[in-house]
N, C-alpha and C. Protein backbone atom coordinates (compact mmCIF):
# COMPACT_ATOMS: atom_id res chain seq x y z
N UNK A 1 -62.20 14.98 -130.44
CA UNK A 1 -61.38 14.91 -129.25
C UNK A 1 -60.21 13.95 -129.45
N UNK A 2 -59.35 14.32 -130.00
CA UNK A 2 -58.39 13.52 -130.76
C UNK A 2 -57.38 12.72 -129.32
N UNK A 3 -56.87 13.99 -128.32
CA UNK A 3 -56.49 13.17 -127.22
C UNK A 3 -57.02 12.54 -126.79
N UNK A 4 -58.21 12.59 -126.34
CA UNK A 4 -59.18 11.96 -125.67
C UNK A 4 -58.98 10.12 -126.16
N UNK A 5 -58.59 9.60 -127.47
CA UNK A 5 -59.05 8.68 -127.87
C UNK A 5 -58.07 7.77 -127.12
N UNK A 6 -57.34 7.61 -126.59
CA UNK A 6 -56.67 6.53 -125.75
C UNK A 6 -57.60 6.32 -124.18
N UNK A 7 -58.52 7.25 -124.08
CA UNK A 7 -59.32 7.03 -122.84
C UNK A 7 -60.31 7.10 -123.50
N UNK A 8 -61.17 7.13 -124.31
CA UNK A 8 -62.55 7.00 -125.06
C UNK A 8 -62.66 5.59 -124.52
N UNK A 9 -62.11 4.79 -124.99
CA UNK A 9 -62.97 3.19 -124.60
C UNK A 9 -63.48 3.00 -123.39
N UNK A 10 -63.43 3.75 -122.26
CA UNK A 10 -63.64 3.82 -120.57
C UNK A 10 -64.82 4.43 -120.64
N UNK A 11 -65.80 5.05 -122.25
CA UNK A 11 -66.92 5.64 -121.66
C UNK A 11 -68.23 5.33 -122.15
N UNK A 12 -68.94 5.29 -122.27
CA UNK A 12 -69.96 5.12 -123.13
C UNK A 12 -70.68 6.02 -124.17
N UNK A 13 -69.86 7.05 -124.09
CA UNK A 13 -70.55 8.35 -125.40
C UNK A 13 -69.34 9.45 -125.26
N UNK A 14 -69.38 9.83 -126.33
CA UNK A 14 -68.38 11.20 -126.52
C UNK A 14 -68.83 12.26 -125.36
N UNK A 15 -70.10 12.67 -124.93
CA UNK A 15 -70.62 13.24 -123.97
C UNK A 15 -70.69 12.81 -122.46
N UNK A 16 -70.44 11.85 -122.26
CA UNK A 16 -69.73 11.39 -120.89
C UNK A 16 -68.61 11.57 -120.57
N UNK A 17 -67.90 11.50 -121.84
CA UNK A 17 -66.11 11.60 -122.07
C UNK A 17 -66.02 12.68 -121.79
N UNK A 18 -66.90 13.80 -122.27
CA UNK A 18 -66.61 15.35 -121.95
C UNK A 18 -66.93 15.68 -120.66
N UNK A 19 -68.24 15.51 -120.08
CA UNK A 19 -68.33 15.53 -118.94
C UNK A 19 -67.05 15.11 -117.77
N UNK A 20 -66.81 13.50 -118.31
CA UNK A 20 -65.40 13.64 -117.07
C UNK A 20 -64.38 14.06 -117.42
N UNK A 21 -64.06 15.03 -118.57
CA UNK A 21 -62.68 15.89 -118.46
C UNK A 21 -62.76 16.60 -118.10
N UNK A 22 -64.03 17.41 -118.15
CA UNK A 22 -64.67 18.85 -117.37
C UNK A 22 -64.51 18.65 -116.15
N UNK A 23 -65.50 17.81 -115.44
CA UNK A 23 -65.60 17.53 -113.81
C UNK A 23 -63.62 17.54 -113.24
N UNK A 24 -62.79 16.94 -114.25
CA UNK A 24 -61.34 16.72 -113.53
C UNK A 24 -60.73 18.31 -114.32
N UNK A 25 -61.46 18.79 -114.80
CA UNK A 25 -60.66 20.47 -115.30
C UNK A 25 -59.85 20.18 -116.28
N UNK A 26 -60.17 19.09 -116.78
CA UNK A 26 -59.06 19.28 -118.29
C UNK A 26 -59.85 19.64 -119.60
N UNK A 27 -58.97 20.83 -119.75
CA UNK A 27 -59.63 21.24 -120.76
C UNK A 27 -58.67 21.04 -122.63
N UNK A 28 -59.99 20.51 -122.88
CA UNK A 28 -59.66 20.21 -124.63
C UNK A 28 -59.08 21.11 -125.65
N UNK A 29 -58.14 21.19 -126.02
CA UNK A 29 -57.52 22.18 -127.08
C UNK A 29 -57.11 21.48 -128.58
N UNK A 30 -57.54 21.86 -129.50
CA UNK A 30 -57.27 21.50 -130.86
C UNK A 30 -56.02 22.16 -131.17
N UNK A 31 -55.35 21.21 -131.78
CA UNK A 31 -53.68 20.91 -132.16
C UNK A 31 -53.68 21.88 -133.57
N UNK A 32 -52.64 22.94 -133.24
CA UNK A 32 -52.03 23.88 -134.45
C UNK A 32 -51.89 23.41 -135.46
N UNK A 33 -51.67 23.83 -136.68
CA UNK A 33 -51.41 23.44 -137.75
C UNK A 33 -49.67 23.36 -137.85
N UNK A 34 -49.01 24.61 -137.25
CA UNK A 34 -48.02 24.44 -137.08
C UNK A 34 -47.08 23.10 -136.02
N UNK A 35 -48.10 22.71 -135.15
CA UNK A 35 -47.79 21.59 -133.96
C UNK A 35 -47.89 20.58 -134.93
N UNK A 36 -48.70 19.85 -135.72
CA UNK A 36 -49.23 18.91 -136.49
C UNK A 36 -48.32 18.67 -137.70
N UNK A 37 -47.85 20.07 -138.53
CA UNK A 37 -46.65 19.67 -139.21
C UNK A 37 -45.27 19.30 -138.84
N UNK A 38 -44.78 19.83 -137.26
CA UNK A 38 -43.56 19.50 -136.23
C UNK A 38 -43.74 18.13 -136.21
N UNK A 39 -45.01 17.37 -135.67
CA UNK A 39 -44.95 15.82 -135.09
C UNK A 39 -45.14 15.22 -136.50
N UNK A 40 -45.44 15.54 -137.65
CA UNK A 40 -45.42 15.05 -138.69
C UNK A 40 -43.73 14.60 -139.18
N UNK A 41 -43.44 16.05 -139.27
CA UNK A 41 -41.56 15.66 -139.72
C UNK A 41 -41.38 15.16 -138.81
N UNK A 42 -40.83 15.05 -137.89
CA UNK A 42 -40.13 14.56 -136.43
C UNK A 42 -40.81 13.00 -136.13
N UNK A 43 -42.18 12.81 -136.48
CA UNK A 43 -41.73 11.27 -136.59
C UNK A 43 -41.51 10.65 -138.30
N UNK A 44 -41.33 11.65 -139.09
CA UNK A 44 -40.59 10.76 -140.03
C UNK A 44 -39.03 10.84 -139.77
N UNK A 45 -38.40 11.88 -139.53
CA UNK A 45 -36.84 11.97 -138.79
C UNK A 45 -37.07 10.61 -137.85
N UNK A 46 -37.28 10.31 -137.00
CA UNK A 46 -37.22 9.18 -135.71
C UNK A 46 -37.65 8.11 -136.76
N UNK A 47 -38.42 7.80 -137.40
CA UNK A 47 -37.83 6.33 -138.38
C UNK A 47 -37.33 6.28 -139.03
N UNK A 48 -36.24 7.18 -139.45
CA UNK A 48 -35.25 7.34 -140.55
C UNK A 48 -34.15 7.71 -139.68
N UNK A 49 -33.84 7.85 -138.72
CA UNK A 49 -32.64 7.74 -137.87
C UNK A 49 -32.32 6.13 -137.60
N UNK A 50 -33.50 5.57 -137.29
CA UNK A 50 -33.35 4.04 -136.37
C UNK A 50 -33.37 2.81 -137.44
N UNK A 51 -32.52 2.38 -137.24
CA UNK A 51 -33.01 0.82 -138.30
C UNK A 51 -34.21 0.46 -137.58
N UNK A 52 -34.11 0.31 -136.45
CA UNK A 52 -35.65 -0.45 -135.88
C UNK A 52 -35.99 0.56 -134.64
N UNK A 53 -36.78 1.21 -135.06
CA UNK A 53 -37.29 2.12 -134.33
C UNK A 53 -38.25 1.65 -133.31
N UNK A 54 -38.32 2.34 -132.19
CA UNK A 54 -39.45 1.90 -130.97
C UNK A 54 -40.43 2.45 -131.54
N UNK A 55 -41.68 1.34 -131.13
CA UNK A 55 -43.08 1.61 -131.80
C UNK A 55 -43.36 3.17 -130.80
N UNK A 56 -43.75 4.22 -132.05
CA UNK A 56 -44.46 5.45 -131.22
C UNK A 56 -45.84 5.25 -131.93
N UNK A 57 -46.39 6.22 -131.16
CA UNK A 57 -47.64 6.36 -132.00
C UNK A 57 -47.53 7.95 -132.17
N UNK A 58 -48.48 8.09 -133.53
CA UNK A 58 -48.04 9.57 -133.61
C UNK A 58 -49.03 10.59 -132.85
N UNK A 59 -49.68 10.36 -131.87
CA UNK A 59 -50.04 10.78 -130.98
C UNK A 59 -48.73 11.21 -129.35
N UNK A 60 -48.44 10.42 -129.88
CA UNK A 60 -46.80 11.21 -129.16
C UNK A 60 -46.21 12.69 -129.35
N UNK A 61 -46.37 12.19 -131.00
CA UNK A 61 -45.54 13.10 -131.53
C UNK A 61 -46.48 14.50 -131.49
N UNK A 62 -47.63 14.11 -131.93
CA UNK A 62 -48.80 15.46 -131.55
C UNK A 62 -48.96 15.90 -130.47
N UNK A 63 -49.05 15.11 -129.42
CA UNK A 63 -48.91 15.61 -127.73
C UNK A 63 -47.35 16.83 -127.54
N UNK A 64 -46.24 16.20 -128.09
CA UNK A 64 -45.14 16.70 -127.62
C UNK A 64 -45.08 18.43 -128.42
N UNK A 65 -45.42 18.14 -129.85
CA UNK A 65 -44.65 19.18 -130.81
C UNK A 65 -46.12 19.99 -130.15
N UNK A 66 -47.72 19.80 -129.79
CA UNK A 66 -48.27 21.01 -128.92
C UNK A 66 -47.94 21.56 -127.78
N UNK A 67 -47.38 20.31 -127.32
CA UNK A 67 -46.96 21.36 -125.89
C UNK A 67 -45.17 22.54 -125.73
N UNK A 68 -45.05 21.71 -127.01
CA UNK A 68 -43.38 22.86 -127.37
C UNK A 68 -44.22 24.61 -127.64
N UNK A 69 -45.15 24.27 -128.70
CA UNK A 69 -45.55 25.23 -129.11
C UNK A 69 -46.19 25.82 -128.39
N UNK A 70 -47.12 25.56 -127.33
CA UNK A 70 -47.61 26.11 -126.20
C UNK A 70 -47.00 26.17 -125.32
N UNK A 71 -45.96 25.79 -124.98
CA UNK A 71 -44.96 26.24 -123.79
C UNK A 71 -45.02 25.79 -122.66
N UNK A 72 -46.14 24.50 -122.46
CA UNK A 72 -46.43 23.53 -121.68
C UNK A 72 -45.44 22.71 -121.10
N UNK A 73 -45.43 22.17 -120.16
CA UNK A 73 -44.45 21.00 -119.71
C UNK A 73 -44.82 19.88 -120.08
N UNK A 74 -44.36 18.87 -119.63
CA UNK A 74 -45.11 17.57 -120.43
C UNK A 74 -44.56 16.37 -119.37
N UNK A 75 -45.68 15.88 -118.75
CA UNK A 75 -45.08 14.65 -117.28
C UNK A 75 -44.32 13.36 -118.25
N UNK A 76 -43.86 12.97 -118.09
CA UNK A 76 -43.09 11.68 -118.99
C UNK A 76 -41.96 10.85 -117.95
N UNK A 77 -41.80 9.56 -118.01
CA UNK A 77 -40.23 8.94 -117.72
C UNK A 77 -39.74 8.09 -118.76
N UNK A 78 -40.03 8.85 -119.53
CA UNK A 78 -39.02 8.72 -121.25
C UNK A 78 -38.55 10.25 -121.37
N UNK A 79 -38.04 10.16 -120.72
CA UNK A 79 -36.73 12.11 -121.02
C UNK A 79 -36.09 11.95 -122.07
N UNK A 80 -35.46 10.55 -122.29
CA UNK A 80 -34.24 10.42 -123.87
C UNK A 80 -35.12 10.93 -125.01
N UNK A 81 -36.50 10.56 -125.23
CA UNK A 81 -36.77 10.54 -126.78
C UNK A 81 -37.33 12.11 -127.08
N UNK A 82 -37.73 12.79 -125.39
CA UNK A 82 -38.12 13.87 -125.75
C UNK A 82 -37.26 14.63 -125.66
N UNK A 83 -35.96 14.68 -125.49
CA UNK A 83 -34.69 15.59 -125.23
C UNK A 83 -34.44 15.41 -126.74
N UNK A 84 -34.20 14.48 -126.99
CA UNK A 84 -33.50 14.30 -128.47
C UNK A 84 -34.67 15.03 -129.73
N UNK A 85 -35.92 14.60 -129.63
CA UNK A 85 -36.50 14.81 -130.63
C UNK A 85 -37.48 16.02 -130.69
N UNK A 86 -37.11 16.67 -128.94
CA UNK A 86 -38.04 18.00 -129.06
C UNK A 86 -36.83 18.74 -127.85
N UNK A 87 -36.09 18.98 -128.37
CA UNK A 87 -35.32 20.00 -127.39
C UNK A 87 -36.11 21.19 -127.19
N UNK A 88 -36.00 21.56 -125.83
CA UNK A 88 -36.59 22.77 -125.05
C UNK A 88 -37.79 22.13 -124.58
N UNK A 89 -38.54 21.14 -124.79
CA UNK A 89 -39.22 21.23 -124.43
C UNK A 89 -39.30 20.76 -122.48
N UNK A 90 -40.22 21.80 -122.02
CA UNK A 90 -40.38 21.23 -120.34
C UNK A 90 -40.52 19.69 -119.99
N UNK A 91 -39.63 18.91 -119.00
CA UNK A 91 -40.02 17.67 -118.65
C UNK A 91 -40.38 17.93 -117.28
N UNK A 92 -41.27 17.23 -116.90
CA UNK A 92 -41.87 17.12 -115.72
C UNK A 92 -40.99 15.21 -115.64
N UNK A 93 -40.55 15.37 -114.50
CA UNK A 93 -39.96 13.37 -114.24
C UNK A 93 -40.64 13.33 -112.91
N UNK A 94 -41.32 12.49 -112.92
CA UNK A 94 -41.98 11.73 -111.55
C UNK A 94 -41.22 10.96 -111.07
């Protein structure tokens, strides 16, 4: 559950973790091979554009280049880095 791991520490077992994504309807999808090579280049492009690049994690970059490829929107109020580094993709701005 690779997304999952920024909320893993909130649970006490991988099977609780599943349970409350289920109970809230989010459902788990494993990242393309094609999504995985996009956030691969694209964050080596974004530290080779910047002398000092803002810390991403490349869980960014895997979140964004799946939801291009799935055609997903994506909630964010960082629009600059995803306009620039994933054009087309849907922004949701709160």
């Amino acid at each position: 559950m690779a997304p999952a791991l920024e909320i893993a520490r909130f649970y006490n077992s991988a099977r609780e973790l599943s349970a409350s994504l289920a109970q809230m309807q989010i459902q788990y999808e494993e990242f393309t091979k094609e999504a995985a090579h996009r956030a691969g280049v694209t964050n080596v492009n974004y530290c080779r554009r910047s002398p000092r690049p803002r810390t991403r994690f490349l869980a960014d970059f895997l979140v964004s280049a799946q939801a291009l490829a799935r055609g997903y929107a994506l909630v964010t109020r960082d629009r600059g880095y995803y306009r620039i580094y994933f054009p087309g993709l849907v922004l949701i701005e709160p």
